[in-house]
N, C-alpha and C. Protein backbone atom coordinates (compact mmCIF):
# COMPACT_ATOMS: atom_id res chain seq x y z
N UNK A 1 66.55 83.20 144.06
CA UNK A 1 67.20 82.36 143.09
C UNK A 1 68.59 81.94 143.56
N UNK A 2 69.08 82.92 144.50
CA UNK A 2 70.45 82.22 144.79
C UNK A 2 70.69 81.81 145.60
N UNK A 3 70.12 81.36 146.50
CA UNK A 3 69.88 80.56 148.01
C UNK A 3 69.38 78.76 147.38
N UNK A 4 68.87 79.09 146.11
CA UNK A 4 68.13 77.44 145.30
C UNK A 4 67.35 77.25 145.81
N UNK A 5 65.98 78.21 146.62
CA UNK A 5 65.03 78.02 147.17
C UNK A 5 63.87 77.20 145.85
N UNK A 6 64.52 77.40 145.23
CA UNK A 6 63.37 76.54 143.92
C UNK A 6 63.98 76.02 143.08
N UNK A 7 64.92 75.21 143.46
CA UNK A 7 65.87 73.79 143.05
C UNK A 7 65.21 72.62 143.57
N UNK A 8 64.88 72.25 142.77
CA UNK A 8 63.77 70.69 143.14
C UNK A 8 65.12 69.75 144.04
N UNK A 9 65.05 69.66 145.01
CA UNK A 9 66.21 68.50 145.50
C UNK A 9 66.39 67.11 145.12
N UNK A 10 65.02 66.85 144.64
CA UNK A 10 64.84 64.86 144.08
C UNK A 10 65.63 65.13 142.92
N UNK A 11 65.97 66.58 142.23
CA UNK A 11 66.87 66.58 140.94
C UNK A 11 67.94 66.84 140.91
N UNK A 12 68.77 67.30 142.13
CA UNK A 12 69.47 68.08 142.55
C UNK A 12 70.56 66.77 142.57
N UNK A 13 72.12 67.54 142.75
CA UNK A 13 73.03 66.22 143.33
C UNK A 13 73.14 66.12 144.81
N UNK A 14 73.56 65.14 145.26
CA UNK A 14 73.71 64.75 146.37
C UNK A 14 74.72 66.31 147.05
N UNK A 15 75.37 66.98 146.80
CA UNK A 15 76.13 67.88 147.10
C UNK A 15 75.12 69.23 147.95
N UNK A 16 74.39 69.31 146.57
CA UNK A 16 74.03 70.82 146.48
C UNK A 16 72.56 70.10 147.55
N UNK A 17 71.99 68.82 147.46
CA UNK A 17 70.90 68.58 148.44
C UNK A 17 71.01 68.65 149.68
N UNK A 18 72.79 68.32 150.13
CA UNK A 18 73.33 68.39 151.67
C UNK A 18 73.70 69.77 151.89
N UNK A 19 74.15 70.80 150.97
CA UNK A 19 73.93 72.35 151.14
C UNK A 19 72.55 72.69 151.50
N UNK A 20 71.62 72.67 151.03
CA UNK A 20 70.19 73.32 150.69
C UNK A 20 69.65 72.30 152.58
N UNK A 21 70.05 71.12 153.05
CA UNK A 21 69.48 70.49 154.04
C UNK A 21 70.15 71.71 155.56
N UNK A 22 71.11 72.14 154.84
CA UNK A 22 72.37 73.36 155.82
C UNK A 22 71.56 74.54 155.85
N UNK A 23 70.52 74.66 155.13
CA UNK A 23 70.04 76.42 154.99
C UNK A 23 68.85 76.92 155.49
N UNK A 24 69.00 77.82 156.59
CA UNK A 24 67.33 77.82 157.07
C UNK A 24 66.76 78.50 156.08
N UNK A 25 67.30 79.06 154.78
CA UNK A 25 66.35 80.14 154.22
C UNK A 25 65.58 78.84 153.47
N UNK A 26 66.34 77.49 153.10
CA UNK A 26 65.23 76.58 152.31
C UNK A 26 64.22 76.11 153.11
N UNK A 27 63.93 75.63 154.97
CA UNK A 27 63.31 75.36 155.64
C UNK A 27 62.04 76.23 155.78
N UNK A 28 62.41 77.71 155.59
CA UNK A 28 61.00 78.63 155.72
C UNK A 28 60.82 78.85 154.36
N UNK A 29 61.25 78.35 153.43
CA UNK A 29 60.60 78.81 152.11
C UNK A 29 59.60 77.35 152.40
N UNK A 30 59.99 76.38 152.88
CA UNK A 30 59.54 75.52 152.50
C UNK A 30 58.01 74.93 153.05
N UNK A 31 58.36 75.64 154.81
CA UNK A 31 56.77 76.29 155.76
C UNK A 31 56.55 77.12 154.94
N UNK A 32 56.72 78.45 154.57
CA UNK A 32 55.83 79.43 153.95
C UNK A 32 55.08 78.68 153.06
N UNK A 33 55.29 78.02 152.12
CA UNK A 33 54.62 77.76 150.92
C UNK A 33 53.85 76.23 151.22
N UNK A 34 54.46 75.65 152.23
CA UNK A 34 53.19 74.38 152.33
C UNK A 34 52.51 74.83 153.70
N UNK A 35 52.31 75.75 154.28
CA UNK A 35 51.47 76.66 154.91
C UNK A 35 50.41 77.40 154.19
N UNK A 36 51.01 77.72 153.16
CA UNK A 36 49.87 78.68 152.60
C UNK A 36 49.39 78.09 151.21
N UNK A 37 49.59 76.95 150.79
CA UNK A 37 49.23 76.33 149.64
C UNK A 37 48.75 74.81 149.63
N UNK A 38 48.91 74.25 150.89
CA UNK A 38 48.89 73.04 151.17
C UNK A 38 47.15 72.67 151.02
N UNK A 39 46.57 71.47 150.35
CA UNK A 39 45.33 71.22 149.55
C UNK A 39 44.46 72.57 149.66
N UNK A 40 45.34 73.15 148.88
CA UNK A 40 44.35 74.38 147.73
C UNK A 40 44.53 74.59 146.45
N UNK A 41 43.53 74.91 145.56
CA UNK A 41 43.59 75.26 144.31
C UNK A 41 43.81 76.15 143.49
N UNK A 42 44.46 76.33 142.68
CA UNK A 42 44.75 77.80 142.48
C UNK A 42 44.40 77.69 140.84
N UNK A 43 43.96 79.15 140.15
CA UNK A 43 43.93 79.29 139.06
C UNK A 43 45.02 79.88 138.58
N UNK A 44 45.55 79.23 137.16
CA UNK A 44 46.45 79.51 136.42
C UNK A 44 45.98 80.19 135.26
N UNK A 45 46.07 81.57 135.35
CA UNK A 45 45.69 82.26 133.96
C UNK A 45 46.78 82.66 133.49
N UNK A 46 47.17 82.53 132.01
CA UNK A 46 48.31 82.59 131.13
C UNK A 46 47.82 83.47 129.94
N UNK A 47 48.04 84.47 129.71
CA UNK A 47 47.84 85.10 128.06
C UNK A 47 48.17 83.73 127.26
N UNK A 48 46.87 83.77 126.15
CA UNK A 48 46.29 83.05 125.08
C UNK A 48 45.90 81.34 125.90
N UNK A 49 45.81 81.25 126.84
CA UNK A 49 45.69 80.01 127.53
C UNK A 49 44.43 80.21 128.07
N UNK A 50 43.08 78.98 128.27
CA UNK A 50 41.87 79.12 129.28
C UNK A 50 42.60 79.02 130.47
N UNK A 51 42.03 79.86 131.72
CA UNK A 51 42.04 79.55 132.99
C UNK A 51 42.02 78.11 133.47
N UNK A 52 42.71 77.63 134.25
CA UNK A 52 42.27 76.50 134.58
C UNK A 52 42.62 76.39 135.96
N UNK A 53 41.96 75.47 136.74
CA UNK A 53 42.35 75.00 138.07
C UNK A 53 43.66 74.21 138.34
N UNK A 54 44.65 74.29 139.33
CA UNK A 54 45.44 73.64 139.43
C UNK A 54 45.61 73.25 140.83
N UNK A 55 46.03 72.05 140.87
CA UNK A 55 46.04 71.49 142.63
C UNK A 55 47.53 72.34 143.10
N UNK A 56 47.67 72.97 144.46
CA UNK A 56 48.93 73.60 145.16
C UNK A 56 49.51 72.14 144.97
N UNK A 57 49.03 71.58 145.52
CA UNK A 57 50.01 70.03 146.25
C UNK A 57 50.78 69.95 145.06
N UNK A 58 50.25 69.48 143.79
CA UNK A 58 50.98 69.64 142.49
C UNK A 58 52.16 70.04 142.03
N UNK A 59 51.81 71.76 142.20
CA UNK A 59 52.79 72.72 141.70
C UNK A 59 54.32 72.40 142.81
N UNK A 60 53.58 71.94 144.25
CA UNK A 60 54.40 72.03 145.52
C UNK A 60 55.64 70.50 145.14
N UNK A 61 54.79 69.60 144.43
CA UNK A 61 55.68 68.39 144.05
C UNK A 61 56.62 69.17 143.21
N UNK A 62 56.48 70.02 142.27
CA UNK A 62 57.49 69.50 141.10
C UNK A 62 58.54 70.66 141.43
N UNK A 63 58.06 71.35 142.59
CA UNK A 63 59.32 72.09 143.08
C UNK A 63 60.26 71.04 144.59
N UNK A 64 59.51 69.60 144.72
CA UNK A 64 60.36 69.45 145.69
C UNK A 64 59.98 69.35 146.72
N UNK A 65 58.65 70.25 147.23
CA UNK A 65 58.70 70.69 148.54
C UNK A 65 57.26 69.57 149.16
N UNK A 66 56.96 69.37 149.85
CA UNK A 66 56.53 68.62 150.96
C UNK A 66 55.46 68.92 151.88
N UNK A 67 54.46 69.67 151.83
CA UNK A 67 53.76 70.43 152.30
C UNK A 67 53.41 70.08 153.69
N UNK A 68 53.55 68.57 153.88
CA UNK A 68 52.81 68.02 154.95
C UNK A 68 54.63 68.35 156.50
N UNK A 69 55.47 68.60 155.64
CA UNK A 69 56.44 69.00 156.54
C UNK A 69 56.81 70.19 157.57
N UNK A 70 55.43 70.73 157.51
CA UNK A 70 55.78 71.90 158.06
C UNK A 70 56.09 72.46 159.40
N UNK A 71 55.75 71.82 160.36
CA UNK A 71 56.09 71.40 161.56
C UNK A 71 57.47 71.09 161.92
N UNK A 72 57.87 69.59 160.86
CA UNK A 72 59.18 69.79 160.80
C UNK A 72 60.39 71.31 160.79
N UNK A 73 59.82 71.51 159.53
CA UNK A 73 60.43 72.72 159.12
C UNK A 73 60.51 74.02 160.11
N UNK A 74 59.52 74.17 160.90
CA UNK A 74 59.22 74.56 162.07
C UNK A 74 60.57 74.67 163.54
N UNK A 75 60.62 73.52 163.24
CA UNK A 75 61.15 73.14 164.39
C UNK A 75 62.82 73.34 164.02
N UNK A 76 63.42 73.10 162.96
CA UNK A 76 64.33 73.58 162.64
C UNK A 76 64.73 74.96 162.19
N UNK A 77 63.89 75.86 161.69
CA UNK A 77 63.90 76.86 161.92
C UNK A 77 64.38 77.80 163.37
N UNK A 78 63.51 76.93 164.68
CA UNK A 78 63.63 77.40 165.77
C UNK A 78 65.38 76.51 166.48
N UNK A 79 65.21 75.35 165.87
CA UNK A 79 66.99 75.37 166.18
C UNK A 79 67.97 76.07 165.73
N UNK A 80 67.62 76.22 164.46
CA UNK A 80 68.61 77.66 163.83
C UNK A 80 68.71 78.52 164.57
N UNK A 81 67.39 79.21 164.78
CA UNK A 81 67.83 80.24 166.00
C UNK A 81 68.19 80.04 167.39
N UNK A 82 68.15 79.13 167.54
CA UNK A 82 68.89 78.72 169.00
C UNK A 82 70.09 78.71 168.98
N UNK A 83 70.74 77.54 167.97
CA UNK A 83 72.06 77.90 167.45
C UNK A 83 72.47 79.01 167.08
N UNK A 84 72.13 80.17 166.74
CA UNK A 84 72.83 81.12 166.46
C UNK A 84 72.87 82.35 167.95
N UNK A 85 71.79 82.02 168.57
CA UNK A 85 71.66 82.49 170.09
C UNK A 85 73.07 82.22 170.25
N UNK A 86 72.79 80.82 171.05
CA UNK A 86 74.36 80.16 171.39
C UNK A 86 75.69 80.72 170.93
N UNK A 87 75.77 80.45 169.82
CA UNK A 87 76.98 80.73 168.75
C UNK A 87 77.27 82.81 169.34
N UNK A 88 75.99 83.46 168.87
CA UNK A 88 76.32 84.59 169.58
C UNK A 88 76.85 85.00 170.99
N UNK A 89 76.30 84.10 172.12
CA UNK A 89 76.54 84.45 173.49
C UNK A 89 78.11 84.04 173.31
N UNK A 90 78.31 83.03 173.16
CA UNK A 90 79.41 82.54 173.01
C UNK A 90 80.95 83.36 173.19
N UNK A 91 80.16 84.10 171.41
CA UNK A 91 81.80 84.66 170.83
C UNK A 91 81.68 85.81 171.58
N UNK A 92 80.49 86.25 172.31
CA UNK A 92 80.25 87.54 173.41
C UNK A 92 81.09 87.29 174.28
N UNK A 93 80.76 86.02 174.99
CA UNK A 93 81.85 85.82 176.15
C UNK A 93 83.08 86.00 176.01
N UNK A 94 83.62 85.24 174.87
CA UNK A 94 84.61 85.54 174.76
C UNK A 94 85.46 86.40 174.27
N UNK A 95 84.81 87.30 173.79
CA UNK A 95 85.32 88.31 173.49
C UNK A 95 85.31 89.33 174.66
N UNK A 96 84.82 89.37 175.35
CA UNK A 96 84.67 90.33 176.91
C UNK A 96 85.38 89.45 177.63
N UNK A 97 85.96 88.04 177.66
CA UNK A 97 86.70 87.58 178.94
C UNK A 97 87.66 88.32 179.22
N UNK A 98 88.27 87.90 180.27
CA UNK A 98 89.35 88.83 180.72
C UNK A 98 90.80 88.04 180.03
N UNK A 99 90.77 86.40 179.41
CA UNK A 99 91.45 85.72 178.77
C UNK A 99 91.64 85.91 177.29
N UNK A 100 90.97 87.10 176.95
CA UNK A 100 90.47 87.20 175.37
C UNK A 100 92.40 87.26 174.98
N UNK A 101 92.52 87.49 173.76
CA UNK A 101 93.79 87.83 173.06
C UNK A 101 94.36 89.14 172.86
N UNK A 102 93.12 89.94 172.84
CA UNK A 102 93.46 91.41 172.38
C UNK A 102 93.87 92.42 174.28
N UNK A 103 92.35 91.64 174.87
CA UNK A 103 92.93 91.94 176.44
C UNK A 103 94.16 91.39 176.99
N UNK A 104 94.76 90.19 176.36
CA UNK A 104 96.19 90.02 177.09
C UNK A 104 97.01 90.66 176.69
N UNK A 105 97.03 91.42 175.25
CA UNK A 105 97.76 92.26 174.65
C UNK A 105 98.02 93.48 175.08
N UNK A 106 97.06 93.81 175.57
CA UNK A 106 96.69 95.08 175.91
C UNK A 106 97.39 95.63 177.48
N UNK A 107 96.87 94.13 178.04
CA UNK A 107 97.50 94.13 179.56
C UNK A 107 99.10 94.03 179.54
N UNK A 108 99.64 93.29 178.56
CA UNK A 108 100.97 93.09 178.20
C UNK A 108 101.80 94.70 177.84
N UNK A 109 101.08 95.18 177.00
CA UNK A 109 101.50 96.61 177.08
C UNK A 109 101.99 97.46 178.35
N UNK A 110 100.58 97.26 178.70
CA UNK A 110 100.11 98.24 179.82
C UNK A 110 101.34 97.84 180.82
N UNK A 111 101.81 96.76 181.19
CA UNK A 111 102.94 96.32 181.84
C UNK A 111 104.57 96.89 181.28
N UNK A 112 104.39 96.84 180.30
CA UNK A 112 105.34 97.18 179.84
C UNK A 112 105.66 98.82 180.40
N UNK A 113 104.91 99.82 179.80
CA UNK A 113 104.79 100.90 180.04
C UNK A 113 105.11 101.47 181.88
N UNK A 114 104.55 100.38 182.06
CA UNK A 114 104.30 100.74 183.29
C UNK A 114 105.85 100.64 184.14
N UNK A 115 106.62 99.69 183.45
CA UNK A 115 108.45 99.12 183.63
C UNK A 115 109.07 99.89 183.33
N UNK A 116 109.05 101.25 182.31
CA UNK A 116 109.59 101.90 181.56
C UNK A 116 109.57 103.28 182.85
N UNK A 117 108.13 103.90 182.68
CA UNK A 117 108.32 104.59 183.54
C UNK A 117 108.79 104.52 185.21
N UNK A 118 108.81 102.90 185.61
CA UNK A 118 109.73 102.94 187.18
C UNK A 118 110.81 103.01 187.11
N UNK A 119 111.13 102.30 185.57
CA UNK A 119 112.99 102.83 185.36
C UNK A 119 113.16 103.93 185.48
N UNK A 120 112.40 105.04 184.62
CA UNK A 120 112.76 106.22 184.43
C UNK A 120 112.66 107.13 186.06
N UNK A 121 111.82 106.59 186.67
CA UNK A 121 111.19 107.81 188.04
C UNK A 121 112.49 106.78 189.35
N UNK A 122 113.01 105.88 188.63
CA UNK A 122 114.07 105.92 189.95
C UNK A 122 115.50 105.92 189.33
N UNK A 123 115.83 106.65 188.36
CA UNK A 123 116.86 107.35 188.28
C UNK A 123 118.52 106.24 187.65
N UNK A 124 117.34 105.05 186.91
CA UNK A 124 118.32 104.41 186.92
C UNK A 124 119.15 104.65 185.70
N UNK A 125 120.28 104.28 185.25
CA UNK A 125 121.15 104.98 184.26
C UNK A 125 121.90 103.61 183.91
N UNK A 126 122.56 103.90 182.92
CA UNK A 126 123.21 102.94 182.15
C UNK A 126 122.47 101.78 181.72
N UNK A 127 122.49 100.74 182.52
CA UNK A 127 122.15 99.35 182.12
C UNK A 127 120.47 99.81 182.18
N UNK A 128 120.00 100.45 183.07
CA UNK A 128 118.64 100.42 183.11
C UNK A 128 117.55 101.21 182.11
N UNK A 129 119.01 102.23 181.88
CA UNK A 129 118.22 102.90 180.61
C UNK A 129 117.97 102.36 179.41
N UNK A 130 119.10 100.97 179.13
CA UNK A 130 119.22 100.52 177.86
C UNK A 130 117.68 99.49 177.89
N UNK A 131 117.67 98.93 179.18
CA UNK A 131 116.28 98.09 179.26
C UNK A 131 115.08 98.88 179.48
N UNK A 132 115.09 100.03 179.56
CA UNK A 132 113.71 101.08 178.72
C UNK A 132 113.56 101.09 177.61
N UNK A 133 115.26 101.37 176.76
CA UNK A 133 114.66 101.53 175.42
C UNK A 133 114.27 100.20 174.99
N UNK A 134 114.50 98.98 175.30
CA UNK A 134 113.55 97.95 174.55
C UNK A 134 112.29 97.73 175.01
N UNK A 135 112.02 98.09 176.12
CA UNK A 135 110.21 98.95 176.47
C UNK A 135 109.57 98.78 175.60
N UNK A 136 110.15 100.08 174.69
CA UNK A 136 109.32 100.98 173.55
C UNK A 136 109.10 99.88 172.25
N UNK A 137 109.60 98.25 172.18
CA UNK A 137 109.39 98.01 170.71
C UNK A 137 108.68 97.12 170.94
N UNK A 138 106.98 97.23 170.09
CA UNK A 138 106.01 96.45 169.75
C UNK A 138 106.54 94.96 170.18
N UNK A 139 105.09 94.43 170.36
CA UNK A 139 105.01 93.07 170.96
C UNK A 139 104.48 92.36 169.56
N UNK A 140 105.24 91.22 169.34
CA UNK A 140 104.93 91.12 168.17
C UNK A 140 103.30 90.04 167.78
């Protein structure tokens, strides 16, 4: 119900129809069900109602959906997941580059530290000690 997988779109506004065109969960609701309902009949039994026959294609109109699309739907499904392949390798890379933000930070430190202790192991005093202690304060 909260994805609007059964929000008729011909009723829908132009807004919420260009959301729902954004969503793979409406594309496989939309194969699942004109996959598995597409010209078949189904009985509708209702307490105090006769059984009766009802066409899928039918029920499949007045939700919207399209049965003969499924292929389509198909195929975007499998771009979704391509795109999100992509989108994943991606932020992988970059997050492991050696250009990342947190690694230049890190390396920036590591430099730092590394200035502090040559001050300290060659004995320098006065002026050099004062440029250790600003070493020690966070990079902002």
């Amino acid at each position: 119900l909260l994805n609007g997988a059964l929000l008729n779109l011909a009723a829908a506004g132009e807004g919420i129809a260009l959301l729902q065109k954004l969503s793979f969960f409406r594309f496989g609701f939309e194969a699942m069900l004109g996959n598995e309902l597409h010209n078949k009949v189904v009985m509708i039994e209702a307490p105090g109602v006769e059984p009766f026959p009802l066409s899928a294609n039918l029920f499949l109109s007045l939700l919207g959906i399209d049965p003969t699309r499924v292929r389509e739907d198909m195929v975007m499904l499998v771009a979704f997941a391509l795109a999100h392949c992509l989108l994943a390798c991606a932020l992988l890379g970059w997050k492991t580059s050696p250009w990342s933000l947190s690694r230049c930070v890190a390396s920036l430190k590591k430099r730092r530290r590394g200035d502090k202790g040559a001050a300290r192991s060659n004995g320098a005093g006065g002026a050099g000690a004062a440029g250790a202690k600003g070493a020690d304060m966070p990079l902002a």
